[in-house]
C-alpha atoms as a PDB file:
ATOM      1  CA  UNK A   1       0.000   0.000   0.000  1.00  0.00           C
ATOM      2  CA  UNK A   2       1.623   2.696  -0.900  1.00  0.00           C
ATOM      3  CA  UNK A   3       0.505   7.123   0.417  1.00  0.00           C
ATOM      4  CA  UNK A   4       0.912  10.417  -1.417  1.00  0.00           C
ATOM      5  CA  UNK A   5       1.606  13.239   0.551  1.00  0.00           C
ATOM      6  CA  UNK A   6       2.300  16.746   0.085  1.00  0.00           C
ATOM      7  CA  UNK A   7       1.277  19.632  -2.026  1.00  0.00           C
ATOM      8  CA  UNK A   8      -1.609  18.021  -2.931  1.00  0.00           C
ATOM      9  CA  UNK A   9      -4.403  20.827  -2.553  1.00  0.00           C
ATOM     10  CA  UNK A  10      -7.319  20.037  -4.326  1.00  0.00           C
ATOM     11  CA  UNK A  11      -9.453  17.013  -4.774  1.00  0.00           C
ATOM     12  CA  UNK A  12      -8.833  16.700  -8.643  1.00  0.00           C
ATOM     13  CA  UNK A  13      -5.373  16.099  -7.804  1.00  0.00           C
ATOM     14  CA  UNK A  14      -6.304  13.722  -5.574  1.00  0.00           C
ATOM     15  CA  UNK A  15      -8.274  11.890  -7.762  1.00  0.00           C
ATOM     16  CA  UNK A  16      -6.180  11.560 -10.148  1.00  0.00           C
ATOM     17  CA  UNK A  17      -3.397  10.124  -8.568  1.00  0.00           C
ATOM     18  CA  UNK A  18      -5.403   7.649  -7.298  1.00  0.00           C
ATOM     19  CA  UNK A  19      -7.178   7.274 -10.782  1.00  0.00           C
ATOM     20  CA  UNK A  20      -3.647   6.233 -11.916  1.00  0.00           C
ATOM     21  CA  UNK A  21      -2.887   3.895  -9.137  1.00  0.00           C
ATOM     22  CA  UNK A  22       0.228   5.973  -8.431  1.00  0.00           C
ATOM     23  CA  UNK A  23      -0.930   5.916  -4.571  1.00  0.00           C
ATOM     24  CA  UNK A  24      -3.437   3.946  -2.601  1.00  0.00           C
ATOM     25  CA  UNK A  25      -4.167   6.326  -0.063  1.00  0.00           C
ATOM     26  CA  UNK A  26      -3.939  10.909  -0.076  1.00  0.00           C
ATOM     27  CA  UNK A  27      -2.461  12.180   2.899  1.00  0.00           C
ATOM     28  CA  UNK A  28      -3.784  16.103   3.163  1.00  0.00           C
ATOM     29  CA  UNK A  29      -2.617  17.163   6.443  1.00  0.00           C
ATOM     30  CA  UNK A  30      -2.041  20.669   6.201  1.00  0.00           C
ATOM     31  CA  UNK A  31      -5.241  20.903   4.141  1.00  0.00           C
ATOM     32  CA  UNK A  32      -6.677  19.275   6.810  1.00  0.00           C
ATOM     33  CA  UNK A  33      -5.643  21.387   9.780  1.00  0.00           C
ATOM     34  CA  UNK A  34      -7.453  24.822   7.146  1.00  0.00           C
ATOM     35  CA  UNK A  35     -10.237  23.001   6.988  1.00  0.00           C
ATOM     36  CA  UNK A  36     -11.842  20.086   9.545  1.00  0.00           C
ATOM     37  CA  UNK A  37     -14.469  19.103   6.649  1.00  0.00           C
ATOM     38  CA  UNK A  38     -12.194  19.055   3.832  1.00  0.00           C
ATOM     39  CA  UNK A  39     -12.586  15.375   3.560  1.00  0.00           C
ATOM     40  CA  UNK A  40     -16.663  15.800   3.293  1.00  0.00           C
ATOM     41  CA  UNK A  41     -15.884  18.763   1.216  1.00  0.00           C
ATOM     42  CA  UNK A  42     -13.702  17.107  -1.554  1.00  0.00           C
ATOM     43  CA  UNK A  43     -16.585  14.594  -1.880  1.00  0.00           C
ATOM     44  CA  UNK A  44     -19.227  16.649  -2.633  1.00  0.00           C
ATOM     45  CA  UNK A  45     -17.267  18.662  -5.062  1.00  0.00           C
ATOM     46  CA  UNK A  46     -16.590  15.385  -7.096  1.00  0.00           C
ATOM     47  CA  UNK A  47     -20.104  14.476  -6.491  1.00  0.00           C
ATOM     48  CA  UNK A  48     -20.227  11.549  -4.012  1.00  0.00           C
ATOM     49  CA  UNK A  49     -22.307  11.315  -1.730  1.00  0.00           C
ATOM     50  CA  UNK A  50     -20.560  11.960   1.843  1.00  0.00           C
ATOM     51  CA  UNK A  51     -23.468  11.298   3.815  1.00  0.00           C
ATOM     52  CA  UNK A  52     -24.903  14.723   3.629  1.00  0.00           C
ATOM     53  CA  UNK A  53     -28.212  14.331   4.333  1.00  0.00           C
ATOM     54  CA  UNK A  54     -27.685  12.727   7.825  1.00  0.00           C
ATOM     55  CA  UNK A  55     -26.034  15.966   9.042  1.00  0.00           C
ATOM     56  CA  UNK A  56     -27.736  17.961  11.156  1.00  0.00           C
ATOM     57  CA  UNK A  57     -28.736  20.997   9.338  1.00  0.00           C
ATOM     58  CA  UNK A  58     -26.312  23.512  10.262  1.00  0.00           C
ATOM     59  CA  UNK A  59     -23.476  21.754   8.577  1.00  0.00           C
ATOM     60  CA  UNK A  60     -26.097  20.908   4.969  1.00  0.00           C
ATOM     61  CA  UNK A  61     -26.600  24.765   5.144  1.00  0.00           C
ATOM     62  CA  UNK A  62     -22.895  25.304   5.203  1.00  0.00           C
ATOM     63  CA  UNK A  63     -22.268  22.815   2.481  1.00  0.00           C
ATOM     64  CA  UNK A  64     -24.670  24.374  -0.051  1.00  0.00           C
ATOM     65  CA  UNK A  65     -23.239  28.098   1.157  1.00  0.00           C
ATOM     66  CA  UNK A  66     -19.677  26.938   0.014  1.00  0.00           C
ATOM     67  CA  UNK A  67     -20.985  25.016  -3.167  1.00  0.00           C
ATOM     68  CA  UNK A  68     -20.620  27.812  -5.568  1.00  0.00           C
ATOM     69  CA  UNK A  69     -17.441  29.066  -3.949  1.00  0.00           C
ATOM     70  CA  UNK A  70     -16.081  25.207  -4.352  1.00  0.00           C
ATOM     71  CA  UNK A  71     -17.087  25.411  -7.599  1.00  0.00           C
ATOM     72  CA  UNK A  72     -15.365  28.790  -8.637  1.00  0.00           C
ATOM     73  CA  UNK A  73     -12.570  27.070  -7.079  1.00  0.00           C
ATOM     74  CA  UNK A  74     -12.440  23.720  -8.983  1.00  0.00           C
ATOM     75  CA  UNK A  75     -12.212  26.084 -12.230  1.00  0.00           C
ATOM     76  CA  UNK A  76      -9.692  27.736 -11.400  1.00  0.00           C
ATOM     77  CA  UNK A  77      -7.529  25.210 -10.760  1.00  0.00           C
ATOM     78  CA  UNK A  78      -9.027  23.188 -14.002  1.00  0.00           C
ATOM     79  CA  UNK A  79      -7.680  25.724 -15.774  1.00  0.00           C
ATOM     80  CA  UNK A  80      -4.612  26.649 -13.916  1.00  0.00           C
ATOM     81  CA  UNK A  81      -3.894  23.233 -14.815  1.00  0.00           C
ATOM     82  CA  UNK A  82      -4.642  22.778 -18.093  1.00  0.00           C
ATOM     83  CA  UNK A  83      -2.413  25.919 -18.934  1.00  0.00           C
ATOM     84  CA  UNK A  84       0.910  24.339 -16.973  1.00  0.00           C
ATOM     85  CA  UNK A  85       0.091  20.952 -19.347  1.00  0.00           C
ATOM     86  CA  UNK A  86      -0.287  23.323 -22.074  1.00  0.00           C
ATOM     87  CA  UNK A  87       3.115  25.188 -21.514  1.00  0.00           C
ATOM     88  CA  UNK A  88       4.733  22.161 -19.533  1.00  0.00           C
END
């Protein structure tokens, strides 16, 4: 079993070093430690379903407050991304 760990920020990144087996298992400490939910966070932004509807409704009405901001987010780095492979 093999972990990746460090500067990995975003859950695309994530997912796609596990999408290429290069790693069984993301480490995201720091990540972590800036945000407690980033886990449940990463999971709705890739569209799983973390369990959301058992929370108790403080923490849905955060989740959908952050949803566009997550999203803003995941297109940024999309395309941050595509224009390192582009120039890379």
């Amino acid at each position: 079993m093999t972990q990746a760990v460090g500067m990995i920020v975003d859950e695309q990144q994530a997912e796609e070093i596990l999408a290429a087996d290069d790693a069984d298992l993301i480490a995201i400490g720091r990540e972590a430690l800036f945000d407690p939910f980033r886990a449940g966070h990463a999971a709705y932004a890739l569209g799983a379903d973390p369990g959301v509807s058992l929370l108790e409704s403080p923490q849905r009405g955060h989740l959908a407050k952050r949803a566009p901001g997550l999203a803003r987010q995941l297109t940024a780095r999309a395309a941050a991304r595509e224009t390192m492979r582009d120039t890379g």
